[in-house]
N, C-alpha and C. Protein backbone atom coordinates (compact mmCIF):
# COMPACT_ATOMS: atom_id res chain seq x y z
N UNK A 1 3.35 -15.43 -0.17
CA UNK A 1 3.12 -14.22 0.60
C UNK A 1 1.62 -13.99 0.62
N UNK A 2 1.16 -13.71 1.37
CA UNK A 2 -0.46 -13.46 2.09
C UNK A 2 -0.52 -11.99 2.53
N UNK A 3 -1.27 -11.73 1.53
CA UNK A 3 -1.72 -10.15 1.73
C UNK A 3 -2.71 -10.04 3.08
N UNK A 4 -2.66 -9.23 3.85
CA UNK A 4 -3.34 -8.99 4.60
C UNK A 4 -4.18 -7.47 4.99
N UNK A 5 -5.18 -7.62 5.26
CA UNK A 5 -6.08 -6.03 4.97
C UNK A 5 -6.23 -5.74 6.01
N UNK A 6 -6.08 -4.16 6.62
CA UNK A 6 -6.40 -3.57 7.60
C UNK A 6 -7.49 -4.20 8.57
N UNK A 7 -7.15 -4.15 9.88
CA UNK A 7 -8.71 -3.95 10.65
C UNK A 7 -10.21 -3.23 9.96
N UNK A 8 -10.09 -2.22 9.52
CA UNK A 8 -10.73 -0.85 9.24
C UNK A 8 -11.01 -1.61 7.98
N UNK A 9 -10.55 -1.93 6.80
CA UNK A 9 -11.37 -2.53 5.46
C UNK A 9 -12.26 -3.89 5.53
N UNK A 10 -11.40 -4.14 6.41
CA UNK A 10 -12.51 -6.08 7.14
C UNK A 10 -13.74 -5.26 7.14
N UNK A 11 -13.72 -4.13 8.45
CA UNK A 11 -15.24 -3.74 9.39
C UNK A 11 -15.46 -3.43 7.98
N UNK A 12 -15.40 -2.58 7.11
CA UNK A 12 -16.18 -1.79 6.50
C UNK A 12 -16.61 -2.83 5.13
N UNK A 13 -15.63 -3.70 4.65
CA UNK A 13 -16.45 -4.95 3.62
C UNK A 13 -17.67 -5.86 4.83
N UNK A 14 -17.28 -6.16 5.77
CA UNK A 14 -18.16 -6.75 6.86
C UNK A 14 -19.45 -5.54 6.93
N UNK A 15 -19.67 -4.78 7.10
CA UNK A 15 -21.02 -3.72 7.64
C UNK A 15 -21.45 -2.83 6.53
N UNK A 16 -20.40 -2.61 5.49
CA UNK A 16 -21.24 -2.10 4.47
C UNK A 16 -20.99 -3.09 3.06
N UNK A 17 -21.33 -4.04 2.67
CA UNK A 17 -20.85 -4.67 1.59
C UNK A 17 -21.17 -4.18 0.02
N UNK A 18 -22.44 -3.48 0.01
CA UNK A 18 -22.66 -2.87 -1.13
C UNK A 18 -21.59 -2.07 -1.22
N UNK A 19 -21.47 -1.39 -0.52
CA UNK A 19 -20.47 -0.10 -0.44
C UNK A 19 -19.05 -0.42 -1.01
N UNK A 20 -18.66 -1.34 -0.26
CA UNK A 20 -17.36 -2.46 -0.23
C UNK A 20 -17.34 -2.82 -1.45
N UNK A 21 -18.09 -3.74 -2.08
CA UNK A 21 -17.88 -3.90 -3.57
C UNK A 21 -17.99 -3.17 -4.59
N UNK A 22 -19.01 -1.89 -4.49
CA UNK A 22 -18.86 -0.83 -5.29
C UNK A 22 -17.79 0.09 -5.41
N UNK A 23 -16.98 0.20 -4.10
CA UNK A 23 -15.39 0.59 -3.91
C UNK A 23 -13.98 -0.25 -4.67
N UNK A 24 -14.62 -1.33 -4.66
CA UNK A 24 -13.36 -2.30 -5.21
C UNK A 24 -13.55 -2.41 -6.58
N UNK A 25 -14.73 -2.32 -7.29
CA UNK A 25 -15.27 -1.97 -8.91
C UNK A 25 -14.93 -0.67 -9.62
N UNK A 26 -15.27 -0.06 -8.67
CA UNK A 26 -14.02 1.47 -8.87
C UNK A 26 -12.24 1.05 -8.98
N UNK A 27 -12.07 0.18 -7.98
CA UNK A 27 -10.46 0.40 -8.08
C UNK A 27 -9.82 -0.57 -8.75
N UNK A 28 -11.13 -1.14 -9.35
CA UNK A 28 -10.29 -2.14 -10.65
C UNK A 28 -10.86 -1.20 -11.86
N UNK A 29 -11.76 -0.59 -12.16
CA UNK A 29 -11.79 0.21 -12.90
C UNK A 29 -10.71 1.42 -13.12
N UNK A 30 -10.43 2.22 -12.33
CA UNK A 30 -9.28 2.69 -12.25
C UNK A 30 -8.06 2.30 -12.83
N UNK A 31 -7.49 1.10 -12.11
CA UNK A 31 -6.05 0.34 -12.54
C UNK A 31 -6.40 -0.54 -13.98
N UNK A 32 -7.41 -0.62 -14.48
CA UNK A 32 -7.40 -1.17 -16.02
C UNK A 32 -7.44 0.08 -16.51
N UNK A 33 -7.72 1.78 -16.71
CA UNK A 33 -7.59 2.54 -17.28
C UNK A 33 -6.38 3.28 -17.13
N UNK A 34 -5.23 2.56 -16.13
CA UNK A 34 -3.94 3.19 -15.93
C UNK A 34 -3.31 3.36 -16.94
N UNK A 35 -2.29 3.82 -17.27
CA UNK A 35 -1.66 3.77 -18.02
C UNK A 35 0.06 3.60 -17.52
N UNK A 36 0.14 3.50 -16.08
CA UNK A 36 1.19 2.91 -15.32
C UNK A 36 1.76 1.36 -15.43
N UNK A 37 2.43 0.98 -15.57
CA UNK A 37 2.24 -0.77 -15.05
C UNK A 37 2.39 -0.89 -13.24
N UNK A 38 2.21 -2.11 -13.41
CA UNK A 38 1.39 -2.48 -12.50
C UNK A 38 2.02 -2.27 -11.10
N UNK A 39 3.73 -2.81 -11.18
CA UNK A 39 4.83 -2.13 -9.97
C UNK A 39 4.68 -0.91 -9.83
N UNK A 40 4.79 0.46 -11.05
CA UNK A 40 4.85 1.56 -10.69
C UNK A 40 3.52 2.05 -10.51
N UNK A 41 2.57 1.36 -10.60
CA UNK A 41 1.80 1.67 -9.85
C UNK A 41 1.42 2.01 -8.31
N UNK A 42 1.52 0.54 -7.52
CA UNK A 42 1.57 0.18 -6.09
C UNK A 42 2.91 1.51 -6.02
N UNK A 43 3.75 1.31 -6.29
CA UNK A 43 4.76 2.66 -5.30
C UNK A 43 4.15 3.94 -5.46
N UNK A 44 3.58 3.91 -6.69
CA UNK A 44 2.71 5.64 -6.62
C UNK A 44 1.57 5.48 -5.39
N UNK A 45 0.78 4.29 -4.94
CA UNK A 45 -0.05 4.34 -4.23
C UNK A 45 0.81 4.33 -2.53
N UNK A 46 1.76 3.73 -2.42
CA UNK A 46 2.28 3.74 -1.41
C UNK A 46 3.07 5.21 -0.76
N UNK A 47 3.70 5.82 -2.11
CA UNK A 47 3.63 7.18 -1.95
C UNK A 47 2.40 8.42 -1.35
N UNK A 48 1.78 7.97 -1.58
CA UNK A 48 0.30 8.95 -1.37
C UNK A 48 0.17 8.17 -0.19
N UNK A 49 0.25 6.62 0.27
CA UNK A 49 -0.33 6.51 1.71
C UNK A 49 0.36 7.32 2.76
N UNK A 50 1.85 7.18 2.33
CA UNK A 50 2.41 7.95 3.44
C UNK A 50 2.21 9.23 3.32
N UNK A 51 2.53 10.02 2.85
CA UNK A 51 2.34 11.48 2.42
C UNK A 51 1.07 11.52 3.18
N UNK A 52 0.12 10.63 2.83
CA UNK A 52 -1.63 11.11 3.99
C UNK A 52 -1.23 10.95 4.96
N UNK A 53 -0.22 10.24 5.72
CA UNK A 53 -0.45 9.68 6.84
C UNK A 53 -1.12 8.19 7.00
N UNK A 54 -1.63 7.53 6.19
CA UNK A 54 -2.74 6.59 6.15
C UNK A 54 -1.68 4.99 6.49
N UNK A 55 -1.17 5.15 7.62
CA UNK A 55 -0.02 3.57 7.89
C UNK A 55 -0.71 2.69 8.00
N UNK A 56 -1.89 2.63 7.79
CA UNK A 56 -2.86 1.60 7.99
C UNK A 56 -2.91 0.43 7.06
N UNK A 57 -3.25 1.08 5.68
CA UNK A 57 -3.16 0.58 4.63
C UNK A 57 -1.15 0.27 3.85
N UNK A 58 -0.86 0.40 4.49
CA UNK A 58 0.68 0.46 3.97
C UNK A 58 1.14 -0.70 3.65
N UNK A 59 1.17 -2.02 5.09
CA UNK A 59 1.69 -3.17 4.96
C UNK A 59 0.80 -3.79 3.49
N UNK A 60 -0.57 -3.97 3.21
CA UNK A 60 -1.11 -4.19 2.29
C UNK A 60 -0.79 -3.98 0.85
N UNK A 61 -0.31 -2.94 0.81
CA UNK A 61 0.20 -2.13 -0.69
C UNK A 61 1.68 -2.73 -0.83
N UNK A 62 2.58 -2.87 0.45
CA UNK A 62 3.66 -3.30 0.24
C UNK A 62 3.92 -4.95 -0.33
N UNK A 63 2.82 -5.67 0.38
CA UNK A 63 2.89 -6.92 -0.40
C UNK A 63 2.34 -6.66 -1.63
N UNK A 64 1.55 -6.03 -2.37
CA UNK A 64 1.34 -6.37 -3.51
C UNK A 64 2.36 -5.19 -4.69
N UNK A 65 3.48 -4.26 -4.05
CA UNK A 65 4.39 -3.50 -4.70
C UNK A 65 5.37 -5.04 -4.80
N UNK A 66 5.75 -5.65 -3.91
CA UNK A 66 6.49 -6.68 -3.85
C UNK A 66 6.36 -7.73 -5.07
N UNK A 67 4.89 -7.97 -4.70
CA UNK A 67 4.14 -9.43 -5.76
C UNK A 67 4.55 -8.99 -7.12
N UNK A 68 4.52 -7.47 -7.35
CA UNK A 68 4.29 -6.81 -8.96
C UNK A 68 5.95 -6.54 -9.02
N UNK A 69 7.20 -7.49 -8.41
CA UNK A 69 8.40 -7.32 -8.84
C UNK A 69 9.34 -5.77 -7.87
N UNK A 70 8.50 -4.89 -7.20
CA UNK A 70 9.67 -3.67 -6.50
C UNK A 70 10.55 -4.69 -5.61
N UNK A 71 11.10 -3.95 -5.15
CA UNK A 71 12.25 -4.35 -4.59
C UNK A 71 12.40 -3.96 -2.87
N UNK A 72 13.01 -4.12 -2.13
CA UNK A 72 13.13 -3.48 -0.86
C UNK A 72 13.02 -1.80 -0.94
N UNK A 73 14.14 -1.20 -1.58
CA UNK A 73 14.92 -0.23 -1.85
C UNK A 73 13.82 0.80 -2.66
N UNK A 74 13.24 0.13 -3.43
CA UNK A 74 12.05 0.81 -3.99
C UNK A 74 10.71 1.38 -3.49
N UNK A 75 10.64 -0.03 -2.63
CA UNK A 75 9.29 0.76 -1.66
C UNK A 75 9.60 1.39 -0.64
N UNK A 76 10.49 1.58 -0.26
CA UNK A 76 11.39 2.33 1.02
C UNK A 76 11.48 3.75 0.42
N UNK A 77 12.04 3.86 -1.00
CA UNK A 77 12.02 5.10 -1.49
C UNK A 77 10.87 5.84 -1.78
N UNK A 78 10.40 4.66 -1.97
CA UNK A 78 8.25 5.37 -2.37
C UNK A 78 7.99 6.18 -1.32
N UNK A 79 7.83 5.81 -0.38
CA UNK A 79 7.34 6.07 1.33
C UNK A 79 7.97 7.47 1.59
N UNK A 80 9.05 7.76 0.87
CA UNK A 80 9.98 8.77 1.18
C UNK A 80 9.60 10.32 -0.05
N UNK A 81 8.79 9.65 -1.10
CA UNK A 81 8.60 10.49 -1.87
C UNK A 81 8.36 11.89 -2.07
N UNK A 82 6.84 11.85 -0.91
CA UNK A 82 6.37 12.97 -0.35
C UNK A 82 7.27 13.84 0.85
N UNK A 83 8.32 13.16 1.67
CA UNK A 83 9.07 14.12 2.24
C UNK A 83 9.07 15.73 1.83
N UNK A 84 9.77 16.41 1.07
CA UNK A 84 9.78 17.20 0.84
C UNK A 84 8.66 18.37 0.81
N UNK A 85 7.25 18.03 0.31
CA UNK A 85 6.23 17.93 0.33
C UNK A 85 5.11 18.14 1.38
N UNK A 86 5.40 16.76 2.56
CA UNK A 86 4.61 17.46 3.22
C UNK A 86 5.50 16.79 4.70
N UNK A 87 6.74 16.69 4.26
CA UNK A 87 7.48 16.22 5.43
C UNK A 87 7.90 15.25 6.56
N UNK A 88 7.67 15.18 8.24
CA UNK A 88 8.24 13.85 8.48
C UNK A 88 7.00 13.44 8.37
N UNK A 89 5.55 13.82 7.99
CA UNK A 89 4.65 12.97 8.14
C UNK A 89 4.44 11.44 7.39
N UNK A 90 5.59 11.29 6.38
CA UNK A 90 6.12 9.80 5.86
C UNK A 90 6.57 8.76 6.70
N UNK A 91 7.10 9.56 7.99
CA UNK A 91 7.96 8.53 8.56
C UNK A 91 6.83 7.36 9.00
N UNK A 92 5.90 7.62 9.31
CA UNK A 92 4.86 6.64 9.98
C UNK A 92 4.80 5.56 9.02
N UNK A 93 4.61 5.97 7.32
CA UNK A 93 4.17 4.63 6.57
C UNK A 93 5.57 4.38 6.17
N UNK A 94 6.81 4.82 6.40
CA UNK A 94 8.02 4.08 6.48
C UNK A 94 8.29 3.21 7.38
N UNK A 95 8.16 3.57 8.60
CA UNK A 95 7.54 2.36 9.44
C UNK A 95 6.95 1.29 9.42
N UNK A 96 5.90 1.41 8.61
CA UNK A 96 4.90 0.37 9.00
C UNK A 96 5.67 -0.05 7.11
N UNK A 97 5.93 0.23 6.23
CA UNK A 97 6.74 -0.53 5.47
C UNK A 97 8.13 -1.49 5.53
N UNK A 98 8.79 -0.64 6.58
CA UNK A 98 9.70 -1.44 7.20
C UNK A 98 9.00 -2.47 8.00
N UNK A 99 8.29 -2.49 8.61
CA UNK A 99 7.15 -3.64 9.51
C UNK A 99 7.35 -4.63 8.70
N UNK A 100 6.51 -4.52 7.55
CA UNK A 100 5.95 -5.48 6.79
C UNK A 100 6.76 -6.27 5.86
N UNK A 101 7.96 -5.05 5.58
CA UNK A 101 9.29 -5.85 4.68
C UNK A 101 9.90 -6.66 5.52
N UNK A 102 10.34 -6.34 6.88
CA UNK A 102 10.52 -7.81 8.04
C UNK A 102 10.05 -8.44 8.08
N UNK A 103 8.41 -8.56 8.24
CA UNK A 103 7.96 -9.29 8.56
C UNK A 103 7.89 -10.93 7.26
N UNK A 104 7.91 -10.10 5.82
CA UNK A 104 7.63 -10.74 5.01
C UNK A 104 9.20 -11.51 4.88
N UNK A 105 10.31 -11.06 5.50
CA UNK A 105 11.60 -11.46 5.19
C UNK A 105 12.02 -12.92 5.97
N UNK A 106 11.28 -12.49 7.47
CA UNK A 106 11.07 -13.69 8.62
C UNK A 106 10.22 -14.78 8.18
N UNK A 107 9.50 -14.40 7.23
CA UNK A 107 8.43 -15.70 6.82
C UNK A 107 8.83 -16.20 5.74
N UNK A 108 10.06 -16.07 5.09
CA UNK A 108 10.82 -16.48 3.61
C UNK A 108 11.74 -17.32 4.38
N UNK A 109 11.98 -17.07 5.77
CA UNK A 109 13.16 -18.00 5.57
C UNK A 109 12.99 -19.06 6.79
């Protein structure tokens, strides 16, 4: 499975690279001071994408919720977390999680 990164993180490692790597030194700094493992991690992050709205970044998080062992059913439920919260604005990165769980299902077989 081949993770793939937004349009929008290419431009921005492409045009700002200091920036870009000082962002990604943060977010490994971050996830070594977790105290989550590493699956329930990615679904807490996939939770918060949808809840923002942010479907951009979704398919990305879903391959690596996948790589770290979740399940279909799991990241489907992630996406759904924030419902209550802040409502249908989930449905978009349920979408684009369903996208990416097809897509990754069509390329397994």
């Amino acid at each position: 499975m081949s993770a793939t990164v937004s349009n929008g993180f290419l431009l921005f490692g492409q045009q700002f690279p200091a920036t870009a790597k000082a962002h990604m030194a943060f977010v490994q700094a971050k996830a070594e001071e977790s105290s989550l493992d590493e699956k329930t991690s990615h679904l807490a992050y996939l939770a918060v994408l949808a809840a923002a709205g942010l479907a951009g970044g979704i398919g990305f998080h879903v391959q690596l919720a996948r790589q770290a062992g979740a399940s279909r059913d799991e990241v489907l439920s992630a996406c759904l977390v924030g419902l209550p919260a802040v409502g249908l604005q989930v449905l978009d990165g349920l979408a684009a999680a369903v996208d990416a769980l097809d897509s990754e299902d069509r390329t397994a077989e």
